[in-house]
N, C-alpha and C. Protein backbone atom coordinates (compact mmCIF):
# COMPACT_ATOMS: atom_id res chain seq x y z
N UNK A 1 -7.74 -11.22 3.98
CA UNK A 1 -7.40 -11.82 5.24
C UNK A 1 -6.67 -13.14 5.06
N UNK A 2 -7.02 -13.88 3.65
CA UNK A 2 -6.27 -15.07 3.64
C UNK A 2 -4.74 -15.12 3.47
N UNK A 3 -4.43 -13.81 2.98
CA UNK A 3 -3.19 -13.35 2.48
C UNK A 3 -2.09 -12.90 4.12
N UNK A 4 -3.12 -12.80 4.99
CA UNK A 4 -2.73 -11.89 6.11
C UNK A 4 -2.31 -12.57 7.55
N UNK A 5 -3.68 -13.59 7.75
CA UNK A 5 -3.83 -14.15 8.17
C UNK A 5 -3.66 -16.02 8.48
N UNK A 6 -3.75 -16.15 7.05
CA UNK A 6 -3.72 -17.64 6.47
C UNK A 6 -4.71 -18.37 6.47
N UNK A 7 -5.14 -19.82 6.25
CA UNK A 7 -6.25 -20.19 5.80
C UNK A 7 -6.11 -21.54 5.77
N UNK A 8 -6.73 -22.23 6.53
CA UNK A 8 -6.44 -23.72 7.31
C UNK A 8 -8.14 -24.68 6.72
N UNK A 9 -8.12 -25.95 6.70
CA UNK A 9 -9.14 -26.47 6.16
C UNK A 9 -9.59 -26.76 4.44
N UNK A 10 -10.49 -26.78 3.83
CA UNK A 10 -10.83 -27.03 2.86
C UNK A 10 -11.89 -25.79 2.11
N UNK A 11 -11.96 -25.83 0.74
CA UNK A 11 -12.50 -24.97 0.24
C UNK A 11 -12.74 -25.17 -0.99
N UNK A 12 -13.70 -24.69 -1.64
CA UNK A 12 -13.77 -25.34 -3.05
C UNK A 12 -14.10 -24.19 -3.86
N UNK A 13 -13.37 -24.19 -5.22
CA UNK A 13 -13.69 -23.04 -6.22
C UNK A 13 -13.74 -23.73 -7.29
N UNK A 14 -15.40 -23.23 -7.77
CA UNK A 14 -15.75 -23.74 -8.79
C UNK A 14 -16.01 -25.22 -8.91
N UNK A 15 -15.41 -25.88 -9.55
CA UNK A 15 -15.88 -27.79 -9.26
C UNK A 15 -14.52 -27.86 -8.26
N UNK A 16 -13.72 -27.93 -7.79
CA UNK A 16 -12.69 -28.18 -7.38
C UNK A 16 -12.38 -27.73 -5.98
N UNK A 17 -11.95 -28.98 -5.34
CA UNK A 17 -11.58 -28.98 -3.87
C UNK A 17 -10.67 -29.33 -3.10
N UNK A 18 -10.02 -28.15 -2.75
CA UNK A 18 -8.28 -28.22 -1.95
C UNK A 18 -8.63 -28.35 -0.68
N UNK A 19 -7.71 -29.08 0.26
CA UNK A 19 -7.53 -28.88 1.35
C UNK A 19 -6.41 -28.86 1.90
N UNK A 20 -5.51 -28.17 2.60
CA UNK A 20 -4.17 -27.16 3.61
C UNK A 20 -4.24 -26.73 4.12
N UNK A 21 -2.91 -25.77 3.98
CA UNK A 21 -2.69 -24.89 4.84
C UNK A 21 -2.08 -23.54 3.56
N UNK A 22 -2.35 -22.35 4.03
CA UNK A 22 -1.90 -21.71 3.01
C UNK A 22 -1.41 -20.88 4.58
N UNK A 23 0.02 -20.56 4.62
CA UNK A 23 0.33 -19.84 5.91
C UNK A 23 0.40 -17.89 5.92
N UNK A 24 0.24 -17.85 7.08
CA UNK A 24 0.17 -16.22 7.05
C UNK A 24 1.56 -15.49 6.43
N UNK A 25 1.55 -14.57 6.35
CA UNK A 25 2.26 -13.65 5.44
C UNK A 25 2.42 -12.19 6.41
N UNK A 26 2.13 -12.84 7.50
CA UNK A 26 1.97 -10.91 8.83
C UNK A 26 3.30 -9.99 8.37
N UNK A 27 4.49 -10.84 8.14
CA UNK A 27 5.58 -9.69 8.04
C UNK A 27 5.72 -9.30 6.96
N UNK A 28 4.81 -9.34 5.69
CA UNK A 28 4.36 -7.96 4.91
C UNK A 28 4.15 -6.99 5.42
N UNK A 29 4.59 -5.93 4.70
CA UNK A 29 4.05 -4.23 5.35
C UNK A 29 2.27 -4.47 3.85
N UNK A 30 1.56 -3.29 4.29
CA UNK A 30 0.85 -2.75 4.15
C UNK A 30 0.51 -2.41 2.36
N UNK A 31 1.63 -1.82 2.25
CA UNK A 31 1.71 -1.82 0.49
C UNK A 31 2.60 -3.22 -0.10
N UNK A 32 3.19 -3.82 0.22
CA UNK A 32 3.46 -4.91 -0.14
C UNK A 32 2.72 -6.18 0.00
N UNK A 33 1.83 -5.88 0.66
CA UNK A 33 0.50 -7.24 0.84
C UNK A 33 -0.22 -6.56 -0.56
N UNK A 34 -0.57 -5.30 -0.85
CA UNK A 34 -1.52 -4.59 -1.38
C UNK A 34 -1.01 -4.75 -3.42
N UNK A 35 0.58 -4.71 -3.19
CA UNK A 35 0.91 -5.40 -4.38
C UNK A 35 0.45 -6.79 -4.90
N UNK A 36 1.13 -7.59 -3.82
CA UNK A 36 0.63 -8.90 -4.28
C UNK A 36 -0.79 -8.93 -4.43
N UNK A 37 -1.70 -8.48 -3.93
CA UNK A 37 -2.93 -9.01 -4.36
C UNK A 37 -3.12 -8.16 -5.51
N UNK A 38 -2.89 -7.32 -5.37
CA UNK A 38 -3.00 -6.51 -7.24
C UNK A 38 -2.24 -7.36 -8.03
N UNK A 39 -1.23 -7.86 -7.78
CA UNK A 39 -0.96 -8.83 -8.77
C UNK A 39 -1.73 -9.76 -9.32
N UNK A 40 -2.14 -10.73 -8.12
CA UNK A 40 -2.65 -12.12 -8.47
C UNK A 40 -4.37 -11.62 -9.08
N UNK A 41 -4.62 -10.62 -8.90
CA UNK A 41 -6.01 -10.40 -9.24
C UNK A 41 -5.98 -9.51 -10.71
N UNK A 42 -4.65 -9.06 -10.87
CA UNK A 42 -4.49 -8.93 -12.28
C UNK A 42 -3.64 -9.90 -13.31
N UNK A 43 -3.29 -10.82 -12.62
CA UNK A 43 -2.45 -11.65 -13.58
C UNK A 43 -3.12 -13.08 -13.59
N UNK A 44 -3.54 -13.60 -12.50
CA UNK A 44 -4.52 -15.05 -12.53
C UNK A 44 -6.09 -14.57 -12.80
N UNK A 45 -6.39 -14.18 -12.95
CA UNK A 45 -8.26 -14.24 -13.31
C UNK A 45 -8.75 -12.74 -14.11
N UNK A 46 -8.70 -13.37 -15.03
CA UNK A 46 -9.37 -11.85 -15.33
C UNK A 46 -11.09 -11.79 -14.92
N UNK A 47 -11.77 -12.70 -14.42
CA UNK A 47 -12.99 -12.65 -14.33
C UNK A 47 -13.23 -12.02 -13.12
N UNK A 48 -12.06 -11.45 -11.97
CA UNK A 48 -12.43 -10.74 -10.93
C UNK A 48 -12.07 -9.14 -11.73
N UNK A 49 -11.58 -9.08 -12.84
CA UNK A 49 -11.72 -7.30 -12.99
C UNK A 49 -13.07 -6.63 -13.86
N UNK A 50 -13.50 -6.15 -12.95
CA UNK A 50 -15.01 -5.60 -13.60
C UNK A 50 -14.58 -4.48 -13.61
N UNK A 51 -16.00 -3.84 -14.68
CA UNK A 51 -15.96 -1.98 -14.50
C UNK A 51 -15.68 -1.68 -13.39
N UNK A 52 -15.11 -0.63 -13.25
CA UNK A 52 -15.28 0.02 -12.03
C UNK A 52 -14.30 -0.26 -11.12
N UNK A 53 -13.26 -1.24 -11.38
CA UNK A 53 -12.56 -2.13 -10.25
C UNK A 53 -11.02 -1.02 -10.20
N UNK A 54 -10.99 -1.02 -8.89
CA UNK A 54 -9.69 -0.51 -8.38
C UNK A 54 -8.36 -1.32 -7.49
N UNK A 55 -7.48 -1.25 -7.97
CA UNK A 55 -6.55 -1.80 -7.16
C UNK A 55 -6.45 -1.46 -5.66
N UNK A 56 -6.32 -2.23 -4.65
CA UNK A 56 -6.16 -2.38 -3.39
C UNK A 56 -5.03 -0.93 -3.09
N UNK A 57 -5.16 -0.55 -1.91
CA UNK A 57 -4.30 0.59 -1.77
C UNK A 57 -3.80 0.01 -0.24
N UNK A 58 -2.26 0.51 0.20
CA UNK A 58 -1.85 0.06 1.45
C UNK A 58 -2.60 0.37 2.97
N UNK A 59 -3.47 1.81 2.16
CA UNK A 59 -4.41 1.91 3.41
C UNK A 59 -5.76 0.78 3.44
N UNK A 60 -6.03 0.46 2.51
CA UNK A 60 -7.31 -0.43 2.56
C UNK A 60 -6.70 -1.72 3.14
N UNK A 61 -5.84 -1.90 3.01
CA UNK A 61 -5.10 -3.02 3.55
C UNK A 61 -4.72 -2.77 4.89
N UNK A 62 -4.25 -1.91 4.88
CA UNK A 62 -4.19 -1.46 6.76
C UNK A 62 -5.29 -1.85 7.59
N UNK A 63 -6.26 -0.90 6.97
CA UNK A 63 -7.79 -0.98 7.74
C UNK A 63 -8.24 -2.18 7.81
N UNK A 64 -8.30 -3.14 7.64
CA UNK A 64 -8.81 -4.61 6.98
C UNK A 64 -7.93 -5.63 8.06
N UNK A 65 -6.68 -4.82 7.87
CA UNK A 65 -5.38 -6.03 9.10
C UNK A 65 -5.94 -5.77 10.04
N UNK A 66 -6.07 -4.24 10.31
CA UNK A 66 -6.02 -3.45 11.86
C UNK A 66 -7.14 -4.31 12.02
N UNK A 67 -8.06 -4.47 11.65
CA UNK A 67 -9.83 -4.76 11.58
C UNK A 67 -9.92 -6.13 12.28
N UNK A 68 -9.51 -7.17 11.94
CA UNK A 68 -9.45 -8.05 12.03
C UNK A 68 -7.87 -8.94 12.54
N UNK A 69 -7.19 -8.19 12.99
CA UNK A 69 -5.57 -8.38 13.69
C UNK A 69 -5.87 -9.26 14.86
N UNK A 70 -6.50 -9.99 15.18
CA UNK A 70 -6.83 -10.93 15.93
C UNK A 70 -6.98 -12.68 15.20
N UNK A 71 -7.44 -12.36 14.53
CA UNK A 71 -7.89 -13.39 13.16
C UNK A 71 -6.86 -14.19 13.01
N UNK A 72 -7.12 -15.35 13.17
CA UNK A 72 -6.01 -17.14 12.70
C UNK A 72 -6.57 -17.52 11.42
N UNK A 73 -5.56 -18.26 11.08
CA UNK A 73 -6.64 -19.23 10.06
C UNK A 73 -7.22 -19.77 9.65
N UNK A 74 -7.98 -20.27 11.57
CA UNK A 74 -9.34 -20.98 11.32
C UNK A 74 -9.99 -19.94 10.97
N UNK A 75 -10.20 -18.67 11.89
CA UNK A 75 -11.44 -17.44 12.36
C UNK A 75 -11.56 -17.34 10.30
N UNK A 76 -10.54 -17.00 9.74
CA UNK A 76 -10.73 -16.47 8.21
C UNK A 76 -11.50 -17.55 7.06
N UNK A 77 -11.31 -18.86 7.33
CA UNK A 77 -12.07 -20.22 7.05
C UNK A 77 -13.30 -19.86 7.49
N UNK A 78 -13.67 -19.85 9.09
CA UNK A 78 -15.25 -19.76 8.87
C UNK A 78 -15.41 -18.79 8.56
N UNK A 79 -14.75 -17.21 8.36
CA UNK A 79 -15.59 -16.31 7.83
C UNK A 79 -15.51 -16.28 6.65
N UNK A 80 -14.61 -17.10 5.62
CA UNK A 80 -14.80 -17.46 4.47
C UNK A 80 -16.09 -18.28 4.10
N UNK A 81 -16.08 -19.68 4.80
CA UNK A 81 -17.64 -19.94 4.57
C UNK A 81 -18.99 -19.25 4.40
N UNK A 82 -19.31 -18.46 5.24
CA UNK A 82 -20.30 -17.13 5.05
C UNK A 82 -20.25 -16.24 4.03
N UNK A 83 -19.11 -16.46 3.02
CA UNK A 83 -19.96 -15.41 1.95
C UNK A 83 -20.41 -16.54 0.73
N UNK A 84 -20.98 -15.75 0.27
CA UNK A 84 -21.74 -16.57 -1.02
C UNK A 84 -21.17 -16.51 -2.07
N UNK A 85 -20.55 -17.92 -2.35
CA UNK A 85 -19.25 -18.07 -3.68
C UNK A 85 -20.06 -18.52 -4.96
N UNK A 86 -20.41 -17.37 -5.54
CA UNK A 86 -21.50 -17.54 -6.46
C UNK A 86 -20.07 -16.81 -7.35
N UNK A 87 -19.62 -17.76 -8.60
CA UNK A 87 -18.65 -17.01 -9.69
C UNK A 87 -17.37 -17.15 -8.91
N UNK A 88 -16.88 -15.83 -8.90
CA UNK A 88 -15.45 -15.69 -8.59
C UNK A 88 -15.42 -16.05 -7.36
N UNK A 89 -13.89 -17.25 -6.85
CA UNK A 89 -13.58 -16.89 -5.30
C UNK A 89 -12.99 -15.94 -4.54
């Protein structure tokens, strides 16, 4: 959603704490949002690829926009706060 939507406020990964704007990206299609994040999740961190891990597909990405296609970049901030950033962000 941060990719989709964008992502306004502050956030911290790991010891370290940014605060911006990272802006939405809506006029991606579906498999081209689904690239880039297969990218950045195979080329910046290898600590997000575990067993078992599959690359994003344009439908999972569909479902996820469609899902939440209301969503700014505050709504994705606080629902970023709510998960538990234990390890990887």
């Amino acid at each position: 959603m941060v990719l989709s939507a964008g992502l306004v406020g502050e956030i911290k990964i790991d010891t370290q704490t940014y605060r911006g704007l990272m802006p939405a990206q809506k006029g991606l299609k579906d498999a081209e949002m689904a690239a880039v994040l297969n990218h950045v999740l195979t080329s910046w961190s290898t600590r997000t690829l575990r067993k078992g891990w599959a690359p994003f597909t344009a439908n999972e990405v569909g479902l996820v926009r469609n899902k939440y296609k209301s969503f700014g970049a505050s709504d994705v901030a606080a629902m970023r706060r709510k998960v538990p950033q234990a390890g990887v962000q």
